[in-house]
PDB file of N, CA and C in Angstrom:
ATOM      1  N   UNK A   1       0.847  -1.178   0.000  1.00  0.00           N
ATOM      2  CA  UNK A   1       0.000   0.000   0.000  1.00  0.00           C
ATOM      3  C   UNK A   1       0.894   1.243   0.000  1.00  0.00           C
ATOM      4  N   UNK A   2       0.691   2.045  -0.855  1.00  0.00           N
ATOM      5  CA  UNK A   2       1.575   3.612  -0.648  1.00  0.00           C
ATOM      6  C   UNK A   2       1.033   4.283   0.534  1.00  0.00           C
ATOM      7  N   UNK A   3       1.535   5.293   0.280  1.00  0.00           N
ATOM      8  CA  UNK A   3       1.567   6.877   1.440  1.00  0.00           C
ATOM      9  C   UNK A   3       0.533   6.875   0.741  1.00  0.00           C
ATOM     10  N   UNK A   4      -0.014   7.256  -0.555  1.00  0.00           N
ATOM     11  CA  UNK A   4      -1.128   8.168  -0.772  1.00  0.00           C
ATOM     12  C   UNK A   4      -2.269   7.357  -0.406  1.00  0.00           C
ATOM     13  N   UNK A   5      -2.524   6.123  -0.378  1.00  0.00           N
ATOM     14  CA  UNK A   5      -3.603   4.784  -0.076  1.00  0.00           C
ATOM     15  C   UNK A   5      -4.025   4.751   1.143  1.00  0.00           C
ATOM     16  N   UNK A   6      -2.772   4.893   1.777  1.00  0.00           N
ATOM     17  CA  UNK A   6      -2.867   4.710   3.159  1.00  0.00           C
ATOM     18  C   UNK A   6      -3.784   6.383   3.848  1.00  0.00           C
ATOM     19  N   UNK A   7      -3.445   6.849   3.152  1.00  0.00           N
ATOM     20  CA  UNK A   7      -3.899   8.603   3.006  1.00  0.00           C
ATOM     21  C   UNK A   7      -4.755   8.479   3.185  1.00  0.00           C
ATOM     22  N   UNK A   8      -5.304   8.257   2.011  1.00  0.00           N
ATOM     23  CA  UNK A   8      -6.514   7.982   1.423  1.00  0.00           C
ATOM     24  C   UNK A   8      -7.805   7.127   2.490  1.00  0.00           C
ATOM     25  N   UNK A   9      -7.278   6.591   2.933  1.00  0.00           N
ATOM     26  CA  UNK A   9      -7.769   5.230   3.666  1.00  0.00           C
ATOM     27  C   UNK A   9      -8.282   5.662   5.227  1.00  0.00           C
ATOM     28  N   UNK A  10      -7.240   6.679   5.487  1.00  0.00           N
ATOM     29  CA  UNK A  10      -7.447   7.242   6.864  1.00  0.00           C
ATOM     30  C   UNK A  10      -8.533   8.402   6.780  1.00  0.00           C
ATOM     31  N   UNK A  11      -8.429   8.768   5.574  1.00  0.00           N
ATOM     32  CA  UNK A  11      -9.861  10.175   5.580  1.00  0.00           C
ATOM     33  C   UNK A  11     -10.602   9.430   5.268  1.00  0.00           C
ATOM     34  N   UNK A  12     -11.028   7.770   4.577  1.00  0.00           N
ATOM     35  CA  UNK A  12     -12.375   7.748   4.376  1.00  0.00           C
ATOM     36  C   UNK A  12     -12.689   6.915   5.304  1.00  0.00           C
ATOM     37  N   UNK A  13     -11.841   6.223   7.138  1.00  0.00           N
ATOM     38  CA  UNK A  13     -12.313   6.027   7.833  1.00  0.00           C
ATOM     39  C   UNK A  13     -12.664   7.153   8.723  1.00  0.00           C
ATOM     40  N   UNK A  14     -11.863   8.482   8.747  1.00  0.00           N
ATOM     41  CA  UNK A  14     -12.069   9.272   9.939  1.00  0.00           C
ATOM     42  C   UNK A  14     -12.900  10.147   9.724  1.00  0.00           C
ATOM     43  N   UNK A  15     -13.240  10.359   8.423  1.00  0.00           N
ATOM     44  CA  UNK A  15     -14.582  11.373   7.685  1.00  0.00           C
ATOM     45  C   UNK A  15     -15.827  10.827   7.090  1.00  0.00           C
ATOM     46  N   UNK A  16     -15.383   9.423   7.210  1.00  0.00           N
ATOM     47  CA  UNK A  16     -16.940   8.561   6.408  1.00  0.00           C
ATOM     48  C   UNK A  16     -16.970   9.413   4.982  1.00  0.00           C
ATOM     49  N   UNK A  17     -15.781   9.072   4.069  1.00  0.00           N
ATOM     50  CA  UNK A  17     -16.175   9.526   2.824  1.00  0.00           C
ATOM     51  C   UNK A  17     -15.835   8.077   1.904  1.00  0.00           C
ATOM     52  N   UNK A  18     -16.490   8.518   0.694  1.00  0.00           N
ATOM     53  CA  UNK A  18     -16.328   7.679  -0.427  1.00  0.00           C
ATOM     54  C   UNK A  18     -14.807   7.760  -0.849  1.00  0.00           C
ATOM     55  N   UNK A  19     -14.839   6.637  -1.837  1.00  0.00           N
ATOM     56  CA  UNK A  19     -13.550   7.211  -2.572  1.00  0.00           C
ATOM     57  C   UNK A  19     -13.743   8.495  -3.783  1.00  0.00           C
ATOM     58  N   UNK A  20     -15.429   8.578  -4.239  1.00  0.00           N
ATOM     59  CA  UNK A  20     -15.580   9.373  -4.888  1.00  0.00           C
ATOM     60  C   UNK A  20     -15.454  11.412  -4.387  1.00  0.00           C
ATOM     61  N   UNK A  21     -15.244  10.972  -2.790  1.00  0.00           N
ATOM     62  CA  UNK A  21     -15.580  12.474  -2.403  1.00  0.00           C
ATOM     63  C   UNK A  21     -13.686  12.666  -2.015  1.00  0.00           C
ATOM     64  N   UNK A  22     -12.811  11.550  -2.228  1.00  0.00           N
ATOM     65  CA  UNK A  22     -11.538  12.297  -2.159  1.00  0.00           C
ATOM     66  C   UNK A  22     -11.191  12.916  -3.254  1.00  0.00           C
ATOM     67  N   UNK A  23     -11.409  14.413  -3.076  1.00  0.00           N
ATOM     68  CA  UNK A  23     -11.035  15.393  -3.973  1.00  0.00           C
ATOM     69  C   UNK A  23     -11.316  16.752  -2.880  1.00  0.00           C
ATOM     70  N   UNK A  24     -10.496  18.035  -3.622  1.00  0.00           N
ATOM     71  CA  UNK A  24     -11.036  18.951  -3.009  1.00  0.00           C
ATOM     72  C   UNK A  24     -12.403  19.886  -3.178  1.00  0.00           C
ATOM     73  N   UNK A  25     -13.199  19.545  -4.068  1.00  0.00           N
ATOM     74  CA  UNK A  25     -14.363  19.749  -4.343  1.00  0.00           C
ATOM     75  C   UNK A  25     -15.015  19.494  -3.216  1.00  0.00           C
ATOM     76  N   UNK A  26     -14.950  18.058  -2.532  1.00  0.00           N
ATOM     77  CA  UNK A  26     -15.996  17.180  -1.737  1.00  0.00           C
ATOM     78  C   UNK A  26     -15.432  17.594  -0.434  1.00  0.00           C
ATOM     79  N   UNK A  27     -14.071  17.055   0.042  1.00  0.00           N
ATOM     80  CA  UNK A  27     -13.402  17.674   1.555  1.00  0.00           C
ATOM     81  C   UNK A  27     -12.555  19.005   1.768  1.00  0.00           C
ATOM     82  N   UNK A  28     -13.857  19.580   2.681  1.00  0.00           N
ATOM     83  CA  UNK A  28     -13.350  20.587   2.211  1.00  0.00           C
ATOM     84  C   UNK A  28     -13.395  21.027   4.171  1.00  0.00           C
ATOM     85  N   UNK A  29     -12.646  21.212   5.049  1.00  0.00           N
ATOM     86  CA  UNK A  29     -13.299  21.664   6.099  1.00  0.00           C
ATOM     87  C   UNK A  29     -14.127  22.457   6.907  1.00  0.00           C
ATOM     88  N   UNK A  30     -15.142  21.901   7.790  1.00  0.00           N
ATOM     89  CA  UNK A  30     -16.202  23.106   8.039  1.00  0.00           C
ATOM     90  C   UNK A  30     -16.845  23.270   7.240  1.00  0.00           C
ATOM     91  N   UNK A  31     -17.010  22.340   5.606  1.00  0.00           N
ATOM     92  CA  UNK A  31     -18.066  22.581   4.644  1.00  0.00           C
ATOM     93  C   UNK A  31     -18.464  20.997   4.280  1.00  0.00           C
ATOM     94  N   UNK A  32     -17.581  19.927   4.753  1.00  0.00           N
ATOM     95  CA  UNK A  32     -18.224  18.812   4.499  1.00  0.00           C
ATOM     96  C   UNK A  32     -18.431  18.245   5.917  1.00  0.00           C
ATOM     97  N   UNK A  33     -19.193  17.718   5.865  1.00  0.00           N
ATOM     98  CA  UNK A  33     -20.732  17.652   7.185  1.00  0.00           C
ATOM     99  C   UNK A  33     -19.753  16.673   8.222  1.00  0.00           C
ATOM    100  N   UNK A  34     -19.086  15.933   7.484  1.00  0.00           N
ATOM    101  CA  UNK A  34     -18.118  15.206   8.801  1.00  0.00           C
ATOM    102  C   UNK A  34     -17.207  15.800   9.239  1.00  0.00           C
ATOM    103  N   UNK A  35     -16.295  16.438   8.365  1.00  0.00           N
ATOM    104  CA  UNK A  35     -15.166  17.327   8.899  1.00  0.00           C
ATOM    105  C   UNK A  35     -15.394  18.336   9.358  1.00  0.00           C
ATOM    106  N   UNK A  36     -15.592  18.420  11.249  1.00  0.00           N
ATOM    107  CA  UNK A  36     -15.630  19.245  12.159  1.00  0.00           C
ATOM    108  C   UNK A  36     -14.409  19.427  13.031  1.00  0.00           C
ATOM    109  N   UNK A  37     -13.853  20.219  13.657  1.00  0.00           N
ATOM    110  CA  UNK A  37     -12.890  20.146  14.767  1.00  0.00           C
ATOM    111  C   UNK A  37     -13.141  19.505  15.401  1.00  0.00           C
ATOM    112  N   UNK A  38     -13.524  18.070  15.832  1.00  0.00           N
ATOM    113  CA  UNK A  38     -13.477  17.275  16.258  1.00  0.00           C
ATOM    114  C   UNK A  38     -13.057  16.043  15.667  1.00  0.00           C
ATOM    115  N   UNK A  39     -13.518  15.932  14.617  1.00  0.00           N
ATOM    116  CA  UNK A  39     -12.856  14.762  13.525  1.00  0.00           C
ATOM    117  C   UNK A  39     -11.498  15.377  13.046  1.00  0.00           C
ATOM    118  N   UNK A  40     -11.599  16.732  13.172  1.00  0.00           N
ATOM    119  CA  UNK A  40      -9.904  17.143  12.468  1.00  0.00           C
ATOM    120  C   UNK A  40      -8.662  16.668  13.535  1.00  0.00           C
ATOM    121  N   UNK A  41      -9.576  17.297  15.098  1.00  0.00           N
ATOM    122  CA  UNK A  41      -7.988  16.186  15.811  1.00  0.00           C
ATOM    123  C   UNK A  41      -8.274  15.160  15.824  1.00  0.00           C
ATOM    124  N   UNK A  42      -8.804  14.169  15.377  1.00  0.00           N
ATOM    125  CA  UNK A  42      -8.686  12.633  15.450  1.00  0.00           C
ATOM    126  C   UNK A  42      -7.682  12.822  14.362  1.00  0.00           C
ATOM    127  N   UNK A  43      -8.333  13.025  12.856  1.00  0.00           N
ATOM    128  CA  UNK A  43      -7.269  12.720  11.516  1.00  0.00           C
ATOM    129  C   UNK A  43      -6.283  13.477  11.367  1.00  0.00           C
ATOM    130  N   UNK A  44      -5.695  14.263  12.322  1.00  0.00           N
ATOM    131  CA  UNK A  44      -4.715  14.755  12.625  1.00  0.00           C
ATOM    132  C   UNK A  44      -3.663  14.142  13.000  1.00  0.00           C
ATOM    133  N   UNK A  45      -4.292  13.801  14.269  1.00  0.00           N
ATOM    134  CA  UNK A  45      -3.355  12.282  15.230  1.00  0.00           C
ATOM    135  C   UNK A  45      -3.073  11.291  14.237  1.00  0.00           C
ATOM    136  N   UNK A  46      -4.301  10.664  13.628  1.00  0.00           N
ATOM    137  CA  UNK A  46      -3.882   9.380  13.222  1.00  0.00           C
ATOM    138  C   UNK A  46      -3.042   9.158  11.840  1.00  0.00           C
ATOM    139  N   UNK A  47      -3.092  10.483  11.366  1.00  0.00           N
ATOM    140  CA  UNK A  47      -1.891  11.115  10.053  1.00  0.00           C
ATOM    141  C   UNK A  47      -0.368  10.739  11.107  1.00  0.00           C
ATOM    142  N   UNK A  48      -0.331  11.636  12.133  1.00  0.00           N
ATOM    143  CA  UNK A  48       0.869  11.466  12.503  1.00  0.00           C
ATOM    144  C   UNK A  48       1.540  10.099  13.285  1.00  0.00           C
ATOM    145  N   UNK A  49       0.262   9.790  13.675  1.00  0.00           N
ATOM    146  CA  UNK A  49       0.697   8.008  14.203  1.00  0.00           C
ATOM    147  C   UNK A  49       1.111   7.573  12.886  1.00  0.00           C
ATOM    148  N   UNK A  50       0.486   7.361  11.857  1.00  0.00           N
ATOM    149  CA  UNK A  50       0.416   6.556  10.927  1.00  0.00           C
ATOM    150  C   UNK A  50       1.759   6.732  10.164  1.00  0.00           C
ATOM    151  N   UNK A  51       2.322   7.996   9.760  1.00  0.00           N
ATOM    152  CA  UNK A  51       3.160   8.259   8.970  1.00  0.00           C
ATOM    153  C   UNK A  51       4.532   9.036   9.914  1.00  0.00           C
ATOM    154  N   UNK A  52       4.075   8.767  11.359  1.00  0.00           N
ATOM    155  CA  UNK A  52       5.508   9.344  12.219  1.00  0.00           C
ATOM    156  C   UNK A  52       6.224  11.044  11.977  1.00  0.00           C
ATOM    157  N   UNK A  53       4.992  11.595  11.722  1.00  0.00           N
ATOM    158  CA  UNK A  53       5.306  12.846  11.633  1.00  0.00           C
ATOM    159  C   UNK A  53       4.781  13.844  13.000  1.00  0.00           C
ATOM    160  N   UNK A  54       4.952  14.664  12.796  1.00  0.00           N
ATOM    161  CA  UNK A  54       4.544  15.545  13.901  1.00  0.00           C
ATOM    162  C   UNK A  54       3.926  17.076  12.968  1.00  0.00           C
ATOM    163  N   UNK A  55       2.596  17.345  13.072  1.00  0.00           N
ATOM    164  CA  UNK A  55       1.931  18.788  11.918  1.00  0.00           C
ATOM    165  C   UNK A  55       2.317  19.719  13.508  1.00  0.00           C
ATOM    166  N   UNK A  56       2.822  20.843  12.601  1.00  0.00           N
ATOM    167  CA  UNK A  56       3.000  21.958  13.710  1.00  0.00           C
ATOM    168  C   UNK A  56       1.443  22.446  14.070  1.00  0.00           C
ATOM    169  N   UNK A  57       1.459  23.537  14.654  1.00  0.00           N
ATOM    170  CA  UNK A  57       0.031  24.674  14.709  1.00  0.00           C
ATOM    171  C   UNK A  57      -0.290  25.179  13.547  1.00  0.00           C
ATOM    172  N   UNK A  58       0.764  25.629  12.506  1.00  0.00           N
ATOM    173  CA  UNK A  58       0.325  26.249  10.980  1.00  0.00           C
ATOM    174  C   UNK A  58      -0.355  25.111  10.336  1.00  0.00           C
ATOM    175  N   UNK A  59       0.627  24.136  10.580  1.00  0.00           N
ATOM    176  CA  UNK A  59      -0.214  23.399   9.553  1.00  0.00           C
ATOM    177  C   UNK A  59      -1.412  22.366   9.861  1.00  0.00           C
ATOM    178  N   UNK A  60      -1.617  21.984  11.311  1.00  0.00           N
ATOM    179  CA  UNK A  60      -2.759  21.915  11.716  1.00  0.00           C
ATOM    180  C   UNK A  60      -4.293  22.850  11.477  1.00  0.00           C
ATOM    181  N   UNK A  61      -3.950  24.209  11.294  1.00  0.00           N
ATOM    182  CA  UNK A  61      -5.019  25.021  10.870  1.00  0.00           C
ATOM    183  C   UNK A  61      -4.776  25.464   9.114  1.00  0.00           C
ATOM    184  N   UNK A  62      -3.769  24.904   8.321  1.00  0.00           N
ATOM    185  CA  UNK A  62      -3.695  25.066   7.635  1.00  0.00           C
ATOM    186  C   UNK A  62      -4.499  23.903   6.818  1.00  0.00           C
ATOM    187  N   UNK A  63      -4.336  22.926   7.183  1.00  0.00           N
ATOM    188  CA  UNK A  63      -4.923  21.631   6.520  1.00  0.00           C
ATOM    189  C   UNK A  63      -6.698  21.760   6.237  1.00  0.00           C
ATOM    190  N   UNK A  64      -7.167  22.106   5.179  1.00  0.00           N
ATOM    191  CA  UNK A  64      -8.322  22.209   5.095  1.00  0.00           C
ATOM    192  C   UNK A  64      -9.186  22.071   4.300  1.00  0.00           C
ATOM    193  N   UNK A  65      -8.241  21.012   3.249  1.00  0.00           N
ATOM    194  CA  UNK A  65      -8.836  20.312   2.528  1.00  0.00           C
ATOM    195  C   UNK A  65      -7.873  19.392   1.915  1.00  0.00           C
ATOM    196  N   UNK A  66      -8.792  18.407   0.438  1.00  0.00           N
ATOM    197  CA  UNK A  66      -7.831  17.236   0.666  1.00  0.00           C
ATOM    198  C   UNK A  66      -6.544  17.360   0.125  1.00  0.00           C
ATOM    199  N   UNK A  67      -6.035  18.033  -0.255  1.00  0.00           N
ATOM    200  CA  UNK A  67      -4.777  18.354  -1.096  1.00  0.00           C
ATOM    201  C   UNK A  67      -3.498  19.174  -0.329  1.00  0.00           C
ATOM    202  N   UNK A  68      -4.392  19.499   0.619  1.00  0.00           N
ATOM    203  CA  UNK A  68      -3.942  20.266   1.440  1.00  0.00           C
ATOM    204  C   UNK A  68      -2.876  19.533   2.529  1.00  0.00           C
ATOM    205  N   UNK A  69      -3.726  17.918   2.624  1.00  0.00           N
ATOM    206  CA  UNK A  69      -3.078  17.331   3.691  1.00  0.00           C
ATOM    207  C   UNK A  69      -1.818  16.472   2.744  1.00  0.00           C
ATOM    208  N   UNK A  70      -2.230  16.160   1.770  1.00  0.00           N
ATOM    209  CA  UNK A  70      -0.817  15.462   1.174  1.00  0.00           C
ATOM    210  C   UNK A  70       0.087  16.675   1.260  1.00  0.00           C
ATOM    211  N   UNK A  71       0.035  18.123   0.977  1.00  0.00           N
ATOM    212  CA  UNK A  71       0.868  19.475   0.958  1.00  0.00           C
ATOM    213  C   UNK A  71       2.432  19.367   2.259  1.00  0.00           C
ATOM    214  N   UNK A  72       1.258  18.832   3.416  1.00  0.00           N
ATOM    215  CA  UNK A  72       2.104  18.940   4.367  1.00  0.00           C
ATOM    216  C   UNK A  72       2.439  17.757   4.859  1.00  0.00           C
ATOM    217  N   UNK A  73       2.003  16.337   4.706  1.00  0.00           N
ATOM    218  CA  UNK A  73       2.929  15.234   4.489  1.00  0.00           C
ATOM    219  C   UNK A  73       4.763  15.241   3.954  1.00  0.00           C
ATOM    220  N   UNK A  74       3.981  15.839   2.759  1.00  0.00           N
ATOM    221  CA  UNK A  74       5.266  15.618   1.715  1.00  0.00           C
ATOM    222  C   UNK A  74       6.216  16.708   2.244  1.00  0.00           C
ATOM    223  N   UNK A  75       5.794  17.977   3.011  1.00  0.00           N
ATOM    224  CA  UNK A  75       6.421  19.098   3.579  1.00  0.00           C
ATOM    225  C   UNK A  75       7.319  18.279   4.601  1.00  0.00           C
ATOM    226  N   UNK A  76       6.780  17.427   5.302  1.00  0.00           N
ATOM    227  CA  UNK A  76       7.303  16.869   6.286  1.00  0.00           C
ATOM    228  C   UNK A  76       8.043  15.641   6.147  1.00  0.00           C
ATOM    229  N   UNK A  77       8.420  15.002   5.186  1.00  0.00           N
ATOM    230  CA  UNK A  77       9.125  14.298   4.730  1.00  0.00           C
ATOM    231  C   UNK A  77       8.721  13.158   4.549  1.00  0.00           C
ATOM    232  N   UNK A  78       7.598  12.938   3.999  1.00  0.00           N
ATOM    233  CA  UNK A  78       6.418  11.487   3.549  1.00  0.00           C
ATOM    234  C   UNK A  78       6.431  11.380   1.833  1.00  0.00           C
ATOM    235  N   UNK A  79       7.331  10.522   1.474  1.00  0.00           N
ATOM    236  CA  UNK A  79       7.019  10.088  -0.333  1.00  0.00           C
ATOM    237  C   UNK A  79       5.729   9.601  -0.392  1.00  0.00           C
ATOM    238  N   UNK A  80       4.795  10.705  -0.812  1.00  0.00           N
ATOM    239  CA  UNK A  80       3.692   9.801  -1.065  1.00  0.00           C
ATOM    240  C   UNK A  80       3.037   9.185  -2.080  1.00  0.00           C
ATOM    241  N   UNK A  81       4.390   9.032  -3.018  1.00  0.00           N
ATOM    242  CA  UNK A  81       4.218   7.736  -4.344  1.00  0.00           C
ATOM    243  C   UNK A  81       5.244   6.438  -3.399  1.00  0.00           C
ATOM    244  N   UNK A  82       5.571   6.817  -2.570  1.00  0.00           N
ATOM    245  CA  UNK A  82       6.198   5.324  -1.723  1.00  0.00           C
ATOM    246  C   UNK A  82       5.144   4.389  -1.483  1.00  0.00           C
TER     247      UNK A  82
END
């Protein structure tokens, strides 16, 4: 499984989305009905369990949609074609 699968895999357990709503059209935060500050620190955490990173404060409030979160993966040193 890659970085991006595994990605992938963690927003459509921690947001209850399709594979059709990973895009930034569909997740978008505070505009798609699951992604509340409450689901954001869960898939926050489990980004950084999962991939051993640590998101600062910028990019914790920066993350706010789906493109957004591969942005700062890969910022943080995650190949996510690995």
């Amino acid at each position: 499984m890659t970085n991006l699968e595994k990605y992938n895999k963690i927003l459509k357990r921690d947001l209850n989305v399709s594979d059709d709503g990973l895009n930034d059209d569909v997740l978008v935060f505070n505009r798609y009905e699951h992604w509340d500050s409450i689901a954001h620190v869960e898939l926050v955490a489990d980004l950084e369990d999962t991939f051993g990173v640590m998101f600062s404060t910028l990019d914790i409030t920066s993350f706010s949609k789906y493109s957004l979160g591969i942005e700062i993966l890969e910022k943080l040193g995650v190949d996510m074609n690995a």
